[in-house]
C-alpha atoms as a PDB file:
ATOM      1  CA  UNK A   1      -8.102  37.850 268.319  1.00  0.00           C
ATOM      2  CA  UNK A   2      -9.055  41.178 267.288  1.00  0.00           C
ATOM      3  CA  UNK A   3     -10.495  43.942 269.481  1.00  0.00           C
ATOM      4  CA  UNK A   4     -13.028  46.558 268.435  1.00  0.00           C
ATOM      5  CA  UNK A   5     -12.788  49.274 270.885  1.00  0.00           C
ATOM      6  CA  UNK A   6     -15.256  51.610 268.877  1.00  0.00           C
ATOM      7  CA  UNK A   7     -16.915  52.173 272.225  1.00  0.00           C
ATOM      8  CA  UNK A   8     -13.925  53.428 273.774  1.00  0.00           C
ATOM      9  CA  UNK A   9     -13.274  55.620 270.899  1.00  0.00           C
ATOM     10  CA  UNK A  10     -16.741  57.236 271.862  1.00  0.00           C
ATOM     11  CA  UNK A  11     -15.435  58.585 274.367  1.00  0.00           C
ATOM     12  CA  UNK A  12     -13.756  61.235 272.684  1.00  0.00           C
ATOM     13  CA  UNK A  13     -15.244  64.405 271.872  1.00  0.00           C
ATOM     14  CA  UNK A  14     -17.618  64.239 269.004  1.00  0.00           C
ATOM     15  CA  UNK A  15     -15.613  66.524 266.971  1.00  0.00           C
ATOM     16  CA  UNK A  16     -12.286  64.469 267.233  1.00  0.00           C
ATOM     17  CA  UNK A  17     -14.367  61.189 266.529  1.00  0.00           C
ATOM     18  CA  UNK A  18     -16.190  63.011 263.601  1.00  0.00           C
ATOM     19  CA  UNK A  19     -12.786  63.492 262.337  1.00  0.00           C
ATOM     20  CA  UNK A  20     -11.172  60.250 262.791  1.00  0.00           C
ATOM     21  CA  UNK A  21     -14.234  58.974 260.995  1.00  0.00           C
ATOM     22  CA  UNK A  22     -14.080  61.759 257.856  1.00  0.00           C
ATOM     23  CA  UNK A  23     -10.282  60.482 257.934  1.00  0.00           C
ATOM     24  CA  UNK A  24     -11.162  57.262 257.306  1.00  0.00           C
ATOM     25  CA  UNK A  25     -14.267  57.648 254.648  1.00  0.00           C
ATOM     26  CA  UNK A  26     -11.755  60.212 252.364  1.00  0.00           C
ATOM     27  CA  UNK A  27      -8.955  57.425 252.870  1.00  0.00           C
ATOM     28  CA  UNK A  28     -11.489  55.074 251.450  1.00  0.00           C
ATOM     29  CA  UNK A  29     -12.527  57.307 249.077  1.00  0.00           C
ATOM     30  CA  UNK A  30      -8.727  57.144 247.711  1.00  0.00           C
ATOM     31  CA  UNK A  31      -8.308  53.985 247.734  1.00  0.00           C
ATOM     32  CA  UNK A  32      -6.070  53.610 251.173  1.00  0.00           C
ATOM     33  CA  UNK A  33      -6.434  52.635 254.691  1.00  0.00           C
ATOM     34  CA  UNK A  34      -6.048  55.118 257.665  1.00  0.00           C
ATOM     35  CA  UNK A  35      -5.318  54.324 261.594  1.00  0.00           C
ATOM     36  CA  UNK A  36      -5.322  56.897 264.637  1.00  0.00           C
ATOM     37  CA  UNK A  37      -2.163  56.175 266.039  1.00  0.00           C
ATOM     38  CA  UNK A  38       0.428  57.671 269.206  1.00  0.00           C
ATOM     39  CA  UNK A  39      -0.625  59.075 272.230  1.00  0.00           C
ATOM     40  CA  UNK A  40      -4.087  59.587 270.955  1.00  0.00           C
ATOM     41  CA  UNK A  41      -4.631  55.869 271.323  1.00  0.00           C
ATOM     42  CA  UNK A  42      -2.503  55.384 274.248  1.00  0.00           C
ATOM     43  CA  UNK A  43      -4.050  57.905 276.476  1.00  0.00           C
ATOM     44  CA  UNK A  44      -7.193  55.982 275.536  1.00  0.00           C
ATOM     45  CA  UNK A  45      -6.236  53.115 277.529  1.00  0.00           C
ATOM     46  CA  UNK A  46      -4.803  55.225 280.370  1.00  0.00           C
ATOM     47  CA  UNK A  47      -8.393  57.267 280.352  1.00  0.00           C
ATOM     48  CA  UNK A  48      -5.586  60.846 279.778  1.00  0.00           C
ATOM     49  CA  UNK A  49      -6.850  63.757 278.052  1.00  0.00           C
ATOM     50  CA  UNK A  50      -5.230  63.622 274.830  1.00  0.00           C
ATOM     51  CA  UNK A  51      -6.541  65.384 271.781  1.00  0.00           C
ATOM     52  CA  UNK A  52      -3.353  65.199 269.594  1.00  0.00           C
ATOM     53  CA  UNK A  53      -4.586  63.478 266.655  1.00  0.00           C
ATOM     54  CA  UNK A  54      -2.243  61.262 264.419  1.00  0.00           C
ATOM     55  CA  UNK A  55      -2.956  59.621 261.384  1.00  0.00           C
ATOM     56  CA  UNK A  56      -0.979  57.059 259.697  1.00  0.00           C
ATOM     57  CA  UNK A  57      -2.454  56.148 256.177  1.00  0.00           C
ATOM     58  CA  UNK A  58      -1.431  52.807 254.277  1.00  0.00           C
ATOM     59  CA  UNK A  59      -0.539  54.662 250.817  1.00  0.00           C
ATOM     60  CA  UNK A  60       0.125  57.671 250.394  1.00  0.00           C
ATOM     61  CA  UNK A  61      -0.084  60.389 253.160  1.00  0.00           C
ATOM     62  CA  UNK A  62       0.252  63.693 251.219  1.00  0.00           C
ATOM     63  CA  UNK A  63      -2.118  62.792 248.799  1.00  0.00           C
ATOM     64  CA  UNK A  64      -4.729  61.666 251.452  1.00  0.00           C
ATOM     65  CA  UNK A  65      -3.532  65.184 253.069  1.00  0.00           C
ATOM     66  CA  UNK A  66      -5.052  67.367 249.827  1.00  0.00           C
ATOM     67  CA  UNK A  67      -8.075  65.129 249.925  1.00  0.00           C
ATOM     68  CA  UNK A  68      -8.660  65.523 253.124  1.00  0.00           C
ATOM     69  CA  UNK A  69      -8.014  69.258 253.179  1.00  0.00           C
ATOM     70  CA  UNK A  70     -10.295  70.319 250.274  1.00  0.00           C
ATOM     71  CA  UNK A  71     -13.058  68.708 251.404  1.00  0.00           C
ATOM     72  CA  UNK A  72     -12.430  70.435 255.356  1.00  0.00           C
ATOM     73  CA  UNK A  73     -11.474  73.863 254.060  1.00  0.00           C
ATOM     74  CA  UNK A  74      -8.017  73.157 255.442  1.00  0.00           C
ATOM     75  CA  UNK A  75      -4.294  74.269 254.513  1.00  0.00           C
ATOM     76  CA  UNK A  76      -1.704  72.217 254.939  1.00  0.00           C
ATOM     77  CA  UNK A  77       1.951  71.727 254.935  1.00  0.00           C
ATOM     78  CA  UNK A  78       3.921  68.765 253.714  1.00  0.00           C
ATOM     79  CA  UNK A  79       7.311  67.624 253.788  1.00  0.00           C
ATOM     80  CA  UNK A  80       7.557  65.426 250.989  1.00  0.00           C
ATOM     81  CA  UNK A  81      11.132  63.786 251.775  1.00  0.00           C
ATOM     82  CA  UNK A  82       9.434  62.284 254.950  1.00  0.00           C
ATOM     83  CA  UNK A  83       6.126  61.557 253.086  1.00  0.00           C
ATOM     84  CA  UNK A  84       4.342  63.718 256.046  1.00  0.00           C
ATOM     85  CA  UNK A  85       1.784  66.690 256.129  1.00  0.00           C
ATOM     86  CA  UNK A  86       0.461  68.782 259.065  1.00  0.00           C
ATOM     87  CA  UNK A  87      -3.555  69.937 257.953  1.00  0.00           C
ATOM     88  CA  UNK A  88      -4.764  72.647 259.766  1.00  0.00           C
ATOM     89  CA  UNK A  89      -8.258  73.397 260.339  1.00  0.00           C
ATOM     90  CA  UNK A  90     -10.130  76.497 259.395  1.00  0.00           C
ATOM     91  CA  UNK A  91     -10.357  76.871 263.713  1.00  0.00           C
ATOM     92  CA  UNK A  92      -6.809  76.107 264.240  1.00  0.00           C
ATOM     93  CA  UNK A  93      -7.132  72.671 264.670  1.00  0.00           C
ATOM     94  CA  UNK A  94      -4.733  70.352 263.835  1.00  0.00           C
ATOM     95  CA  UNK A  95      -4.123  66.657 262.614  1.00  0.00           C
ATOM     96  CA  UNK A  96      -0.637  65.404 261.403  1.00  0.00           C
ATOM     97  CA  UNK A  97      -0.400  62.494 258.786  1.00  0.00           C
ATOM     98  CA  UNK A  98       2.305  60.138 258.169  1.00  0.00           C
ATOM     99  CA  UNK A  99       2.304  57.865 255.014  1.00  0.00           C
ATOM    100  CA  UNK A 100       3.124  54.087 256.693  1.00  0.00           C
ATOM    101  CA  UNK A 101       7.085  53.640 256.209  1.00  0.00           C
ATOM    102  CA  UNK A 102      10.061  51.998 256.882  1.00  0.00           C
ATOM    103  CA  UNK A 103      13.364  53.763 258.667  1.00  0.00           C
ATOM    104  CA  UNK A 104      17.025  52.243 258.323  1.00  0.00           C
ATOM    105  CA  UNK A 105      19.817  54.421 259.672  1.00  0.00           C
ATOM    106  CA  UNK A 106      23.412  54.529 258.084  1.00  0.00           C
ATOM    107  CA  UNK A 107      25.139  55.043 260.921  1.00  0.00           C
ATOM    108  CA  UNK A 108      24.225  55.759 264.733  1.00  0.00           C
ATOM    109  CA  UNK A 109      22.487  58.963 265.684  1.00  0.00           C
ATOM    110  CA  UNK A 110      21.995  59.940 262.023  1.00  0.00           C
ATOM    111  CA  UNK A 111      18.726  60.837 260.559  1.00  0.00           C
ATOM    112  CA  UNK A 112      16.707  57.842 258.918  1.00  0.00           C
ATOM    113  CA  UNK A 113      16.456  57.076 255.137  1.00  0.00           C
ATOM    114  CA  UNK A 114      12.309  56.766 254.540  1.00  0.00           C
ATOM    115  CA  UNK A 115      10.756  54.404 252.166  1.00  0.00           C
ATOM    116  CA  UNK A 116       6.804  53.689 252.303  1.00  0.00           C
ATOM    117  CA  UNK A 117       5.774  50.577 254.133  1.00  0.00           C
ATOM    118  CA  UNK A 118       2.982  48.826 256.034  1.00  0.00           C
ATOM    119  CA  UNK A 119       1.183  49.824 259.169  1.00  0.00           C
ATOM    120  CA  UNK A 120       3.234  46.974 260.969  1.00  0.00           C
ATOM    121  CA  UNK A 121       6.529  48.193 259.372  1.00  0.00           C
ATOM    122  CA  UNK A 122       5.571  51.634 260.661  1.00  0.00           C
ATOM    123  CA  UNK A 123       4.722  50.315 264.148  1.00  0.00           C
ATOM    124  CA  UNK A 124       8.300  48.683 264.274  1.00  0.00           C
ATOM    125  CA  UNK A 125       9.758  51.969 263.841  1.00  0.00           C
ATOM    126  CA  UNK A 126       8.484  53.376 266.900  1.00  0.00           C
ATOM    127  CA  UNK A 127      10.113  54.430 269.800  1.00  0.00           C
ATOM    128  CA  UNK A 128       8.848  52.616 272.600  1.00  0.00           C
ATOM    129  CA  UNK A 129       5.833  49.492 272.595  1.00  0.00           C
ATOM    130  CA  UNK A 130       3.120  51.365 274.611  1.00  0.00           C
ATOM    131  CA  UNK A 131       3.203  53.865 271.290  1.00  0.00           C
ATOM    132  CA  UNK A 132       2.662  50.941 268.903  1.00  0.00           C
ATOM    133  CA  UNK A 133      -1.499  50.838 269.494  1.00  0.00           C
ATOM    134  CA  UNK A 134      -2.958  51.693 265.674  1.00  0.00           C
ATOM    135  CA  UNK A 135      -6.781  51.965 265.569  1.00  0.00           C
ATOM    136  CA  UNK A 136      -8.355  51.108 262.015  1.00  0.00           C
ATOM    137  CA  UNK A 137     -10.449  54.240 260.387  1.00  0.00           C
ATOM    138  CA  UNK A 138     -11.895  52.808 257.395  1.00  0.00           C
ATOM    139  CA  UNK A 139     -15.789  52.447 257.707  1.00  0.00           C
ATOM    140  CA  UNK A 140     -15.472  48.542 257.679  1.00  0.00           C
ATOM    141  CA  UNK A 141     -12.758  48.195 260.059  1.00  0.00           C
ATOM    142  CA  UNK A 142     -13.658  51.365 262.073  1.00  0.00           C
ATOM    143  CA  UNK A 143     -12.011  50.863 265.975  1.00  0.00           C
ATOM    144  CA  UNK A 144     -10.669  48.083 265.006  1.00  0.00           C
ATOM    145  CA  UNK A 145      -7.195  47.665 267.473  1.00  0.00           C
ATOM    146  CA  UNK A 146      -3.392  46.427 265.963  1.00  0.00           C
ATOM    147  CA  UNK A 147      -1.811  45.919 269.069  1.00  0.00           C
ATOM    148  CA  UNK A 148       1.325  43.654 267.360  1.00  0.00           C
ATOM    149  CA  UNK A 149       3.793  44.484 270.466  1.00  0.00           C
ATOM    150  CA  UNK A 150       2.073  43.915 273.352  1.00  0.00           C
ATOM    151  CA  UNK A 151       1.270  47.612 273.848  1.00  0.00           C
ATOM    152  CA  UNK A 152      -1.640  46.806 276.182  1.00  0.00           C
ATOM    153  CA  UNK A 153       0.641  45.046 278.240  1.00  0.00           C
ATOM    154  CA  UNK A 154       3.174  46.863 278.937  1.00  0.00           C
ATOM    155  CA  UNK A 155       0.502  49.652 279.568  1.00  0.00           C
ATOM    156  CA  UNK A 156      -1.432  47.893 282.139  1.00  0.00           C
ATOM    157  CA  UNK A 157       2.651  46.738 283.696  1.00  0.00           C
ATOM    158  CA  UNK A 158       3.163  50.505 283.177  1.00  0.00           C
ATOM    159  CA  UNK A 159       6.573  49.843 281.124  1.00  0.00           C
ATOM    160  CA  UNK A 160       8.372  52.115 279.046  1.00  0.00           C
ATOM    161  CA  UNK A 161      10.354  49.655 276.601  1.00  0.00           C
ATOM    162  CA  UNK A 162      11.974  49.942 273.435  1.00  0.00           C
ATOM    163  CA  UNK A 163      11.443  47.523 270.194  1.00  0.00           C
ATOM    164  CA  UNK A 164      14.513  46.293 269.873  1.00  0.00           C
ATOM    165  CA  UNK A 165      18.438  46.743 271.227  1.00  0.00           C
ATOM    166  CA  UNK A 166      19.993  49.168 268.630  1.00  0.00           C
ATOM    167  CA  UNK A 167      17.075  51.705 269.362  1.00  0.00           C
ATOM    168  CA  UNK A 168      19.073  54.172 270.869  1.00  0.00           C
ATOM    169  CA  UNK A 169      21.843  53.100 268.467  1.00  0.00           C
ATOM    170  CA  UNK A 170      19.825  54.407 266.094  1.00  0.00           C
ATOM    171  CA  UNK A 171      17.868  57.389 267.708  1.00  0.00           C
ATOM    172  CA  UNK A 172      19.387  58.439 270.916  1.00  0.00           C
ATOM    173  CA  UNK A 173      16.974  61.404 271.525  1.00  0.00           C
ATOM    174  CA  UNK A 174      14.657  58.233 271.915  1.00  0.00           C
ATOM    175  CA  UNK A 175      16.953  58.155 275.304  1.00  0.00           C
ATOM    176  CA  UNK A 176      15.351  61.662 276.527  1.00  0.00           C
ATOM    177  CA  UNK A 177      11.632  61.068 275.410  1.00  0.00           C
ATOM    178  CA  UNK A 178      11.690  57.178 277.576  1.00  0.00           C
ATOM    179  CA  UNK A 179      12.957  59.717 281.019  1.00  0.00           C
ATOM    180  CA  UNK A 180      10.080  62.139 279.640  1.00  0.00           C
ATOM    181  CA  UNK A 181       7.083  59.393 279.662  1.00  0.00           C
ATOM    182  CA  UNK A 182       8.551  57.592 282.622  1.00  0.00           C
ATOM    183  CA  UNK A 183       7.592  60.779 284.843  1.00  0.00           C
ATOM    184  CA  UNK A 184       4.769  61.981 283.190  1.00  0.00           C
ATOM    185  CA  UNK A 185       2.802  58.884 283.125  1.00  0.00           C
ATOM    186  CA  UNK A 186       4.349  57.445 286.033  1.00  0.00           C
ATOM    187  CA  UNK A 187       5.706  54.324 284.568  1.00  0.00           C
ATOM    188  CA  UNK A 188       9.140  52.897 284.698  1.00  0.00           C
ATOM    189  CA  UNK A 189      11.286  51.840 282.469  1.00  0.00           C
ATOM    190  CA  UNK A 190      11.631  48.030 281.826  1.00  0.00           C
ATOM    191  CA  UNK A 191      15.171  47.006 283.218  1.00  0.00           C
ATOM    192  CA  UNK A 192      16.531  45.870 279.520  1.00  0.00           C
ATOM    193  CA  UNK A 193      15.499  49.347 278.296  1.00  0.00           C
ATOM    194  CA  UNK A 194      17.564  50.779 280.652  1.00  0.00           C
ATOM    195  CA  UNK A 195      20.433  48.548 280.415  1.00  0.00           C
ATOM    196  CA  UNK A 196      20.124  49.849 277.054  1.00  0.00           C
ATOM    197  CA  UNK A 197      20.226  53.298 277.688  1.00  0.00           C
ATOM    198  CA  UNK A 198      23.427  53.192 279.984  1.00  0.00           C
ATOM    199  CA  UNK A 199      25.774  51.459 277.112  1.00  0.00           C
ATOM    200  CA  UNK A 200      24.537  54.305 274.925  1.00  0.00           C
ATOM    201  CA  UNK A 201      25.523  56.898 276.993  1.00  0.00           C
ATOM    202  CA  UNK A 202      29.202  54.961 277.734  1.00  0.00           C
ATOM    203  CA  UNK A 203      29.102  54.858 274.391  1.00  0.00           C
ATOM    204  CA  UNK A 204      29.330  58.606 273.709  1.00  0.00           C
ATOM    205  CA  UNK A 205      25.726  58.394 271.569  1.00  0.00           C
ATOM    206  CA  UNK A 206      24.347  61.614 273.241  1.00  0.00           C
ATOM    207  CA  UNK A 207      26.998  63.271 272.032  1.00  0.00           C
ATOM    208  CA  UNK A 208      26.590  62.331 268.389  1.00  0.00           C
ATOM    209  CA  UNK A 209      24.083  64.511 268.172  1.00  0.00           C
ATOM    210  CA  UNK A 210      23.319  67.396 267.137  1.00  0.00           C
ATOM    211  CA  UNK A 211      23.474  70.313 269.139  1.00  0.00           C
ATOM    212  CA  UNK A 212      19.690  71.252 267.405  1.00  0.00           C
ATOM    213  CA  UNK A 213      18.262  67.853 268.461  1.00  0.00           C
ATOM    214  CA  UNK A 214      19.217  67.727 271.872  1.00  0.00           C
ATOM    215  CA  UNK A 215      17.906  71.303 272.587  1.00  0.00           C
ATOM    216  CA  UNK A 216      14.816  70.835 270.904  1.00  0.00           C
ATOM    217  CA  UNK A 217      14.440  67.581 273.888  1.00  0.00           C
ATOM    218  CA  UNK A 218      15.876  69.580 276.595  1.00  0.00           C
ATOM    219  CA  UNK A 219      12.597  72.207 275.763  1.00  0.00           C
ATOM    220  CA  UNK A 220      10.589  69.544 276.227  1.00  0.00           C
ATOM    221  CA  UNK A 221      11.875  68.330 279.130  1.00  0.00           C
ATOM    222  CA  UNK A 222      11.546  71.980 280.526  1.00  0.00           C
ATOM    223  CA  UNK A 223       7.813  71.792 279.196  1.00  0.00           C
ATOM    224  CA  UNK A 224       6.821  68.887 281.382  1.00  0.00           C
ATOM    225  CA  UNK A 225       4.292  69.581 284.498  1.00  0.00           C
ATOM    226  CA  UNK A 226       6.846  68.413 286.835  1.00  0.00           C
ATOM    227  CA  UNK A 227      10.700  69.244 285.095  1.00  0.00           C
ATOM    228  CA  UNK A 228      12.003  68.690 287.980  1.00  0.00           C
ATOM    229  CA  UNK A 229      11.324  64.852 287.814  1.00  0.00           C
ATOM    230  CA  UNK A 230      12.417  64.187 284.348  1.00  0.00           C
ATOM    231  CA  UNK A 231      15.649  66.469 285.143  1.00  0.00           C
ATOM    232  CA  UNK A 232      16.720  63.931 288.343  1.00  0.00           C
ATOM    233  CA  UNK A 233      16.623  61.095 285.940  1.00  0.00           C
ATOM    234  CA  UNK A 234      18.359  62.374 283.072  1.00  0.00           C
ATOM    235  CA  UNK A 235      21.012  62.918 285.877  1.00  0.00           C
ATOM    236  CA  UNK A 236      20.915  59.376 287.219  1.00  0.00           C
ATOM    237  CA  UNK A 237      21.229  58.416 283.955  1.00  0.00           C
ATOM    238  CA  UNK A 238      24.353  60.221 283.014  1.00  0.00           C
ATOM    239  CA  UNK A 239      22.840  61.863 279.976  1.00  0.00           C
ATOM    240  CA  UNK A 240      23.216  65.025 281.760  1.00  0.00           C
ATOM    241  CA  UNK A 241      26.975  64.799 281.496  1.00  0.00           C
ATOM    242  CA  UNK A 242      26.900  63.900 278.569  1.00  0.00           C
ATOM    243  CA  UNK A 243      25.089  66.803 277.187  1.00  0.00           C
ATOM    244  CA  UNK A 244      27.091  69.280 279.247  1.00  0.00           C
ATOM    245  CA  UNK A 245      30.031  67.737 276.904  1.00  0.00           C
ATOM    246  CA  UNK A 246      28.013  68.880 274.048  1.00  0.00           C
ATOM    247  CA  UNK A 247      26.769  71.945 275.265  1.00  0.00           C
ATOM    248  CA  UNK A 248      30.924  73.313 275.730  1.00  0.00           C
ATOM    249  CA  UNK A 249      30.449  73.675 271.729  1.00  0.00           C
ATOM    250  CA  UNK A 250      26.351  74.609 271.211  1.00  0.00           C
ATOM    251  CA  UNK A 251      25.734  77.718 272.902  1.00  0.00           C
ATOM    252  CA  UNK A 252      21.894  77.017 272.877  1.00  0.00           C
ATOM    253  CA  UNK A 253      22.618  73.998 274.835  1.00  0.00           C
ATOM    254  CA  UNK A 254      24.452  75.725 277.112  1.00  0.00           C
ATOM    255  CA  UNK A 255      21.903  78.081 277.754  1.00  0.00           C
ATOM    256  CA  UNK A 256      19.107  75.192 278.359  1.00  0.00           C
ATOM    257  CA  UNK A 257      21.861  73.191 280.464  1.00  0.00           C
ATOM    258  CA  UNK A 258      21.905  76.648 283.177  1.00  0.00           C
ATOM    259  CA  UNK A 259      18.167  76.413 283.387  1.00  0.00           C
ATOM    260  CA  UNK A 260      18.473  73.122 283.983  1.00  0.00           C
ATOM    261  CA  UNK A 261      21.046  73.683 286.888  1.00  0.00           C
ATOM    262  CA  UNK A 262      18.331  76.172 288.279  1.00  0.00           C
ATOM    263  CA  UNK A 263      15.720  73.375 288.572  1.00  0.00           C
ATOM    264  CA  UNK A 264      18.076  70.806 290.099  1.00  0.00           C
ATOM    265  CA  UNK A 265      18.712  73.401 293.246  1.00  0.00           C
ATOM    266  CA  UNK A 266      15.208  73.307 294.003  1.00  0.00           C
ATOM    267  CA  UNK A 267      14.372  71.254 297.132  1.00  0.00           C
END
């Protein structure tokens, strides 16, 4: 059955739901649908502040992007191999759009090959099921809810699970950002998931990496209210070990990895 939560989505402030609402009338207007996707939509649920505002359009994503942007005095910036654009507000505000796609991965750790796809084919790709929530913005379907993974589930179990077992096969940064919601939202993560994320570590997938991508999660993971939380379970985990493998060869790692060692002496 489907679920309208329009009245939830008044909730936000009127000048993110004014938006969401503009984003779906211009999608309209070109002939696609757009959904409010990501933590936006999660936080909803958890009733967390969360202004970040994603927007996955059924089509095509750049062009709803220049749309969009001429009629909000906007700029914005697109990266057309990943059919993406970041619009940025005349007051600094931003939204980030995704065209709907599909991601396969030639070998583990690698970075995807994109082709355009559905909203569910989009959902699939995600990391984890409580980020798979997409809200319809098109004036006739405004609020209404795809949850096709049992997002609201695993929400209300506060679970941090994956999609499917080659996840971290296929993304093992995915490995840092499941330690980085555990602690922040104060979930756990589902005992598969973390099966899952010990064989990927034994299997030397952290270290497949590249010294860029694992630095740009470790400054996350330094970002977080609490890094000291995150840290301790990265540790459990093993990925810390891991990492210090890679960060022998990646001075920036190396660097992050001694700030890290700071945090972990703090009682």
């Amino acid at each position: 059955m489907l679920m309208n939560i329009s009245k939830l989505l008044n909730q936000l402030p009127s000048r993110v739901l004014n938006l969401l609402r503009g984003s779906g009338v211009c999608a309209e207007e070109t002939g696609f649908y757009a959904y409010a996707v990501g933590g936006l939509v999660r936080d909803l649920f958890l009733q967390r502040d969360n202004l970040d505002v994603d927007v996955v359009i059924e089509g095509d994503g750049i062009a709803f992007a220049s749309r969009f942007s001429v009629g909000h005095n906007a700029r914005f910036l697109t990266y057309e191999k990943f059919g993406t654009a970041n619009i940025v507000l005349p007051d600094g505000f931003k939204i980030d759009v995704a065209t709907a796609r599909t991601e396969t991965y030639e070998r583990p750790a690698a970075l995807p090959l994109v082709t355009p796809g559905s909203i569910k084919d989009d959902m699939l790709r995600r990391d984890f099921s409580i980020n798979t929530l997409a809200v319809g913005l098109n004036p006739d379907r405004f609020g209404d809810l795809l949850d096709l993974f049992h997002a609201r589930e695993d929400i209300k179990k506060r679970l941090i699970r994956v999609l499917h077992e080659k996840s971290f096969m296929d993304d093992p940064t995915r490995i840092f950002r499941a330690v980085r919601f555990e602690k922040r939202l104060g979930f756990r993560i589902e005992g598969a998931t973390e099966k899952l994320i010990q064989d990927a570590v034994c299997a030397g997938l952290i270290e497949r990496l590249s010294g860029y991508r694992i630095s740009s999660e470790l400054r996350l993971i330094l970002k977080e209210k609490n890094p000291r939380l995150p840290v301790s379970r990265l540790d459990e985990l093993g990925v810390l070990s891991a990492v210090s493998r890679k960060g022998e060869k990646h001075k920036e790692v190396e660097k992050l990895l001694r700030r890290i060692d700071e945090i972990k002496l703090i009682v």
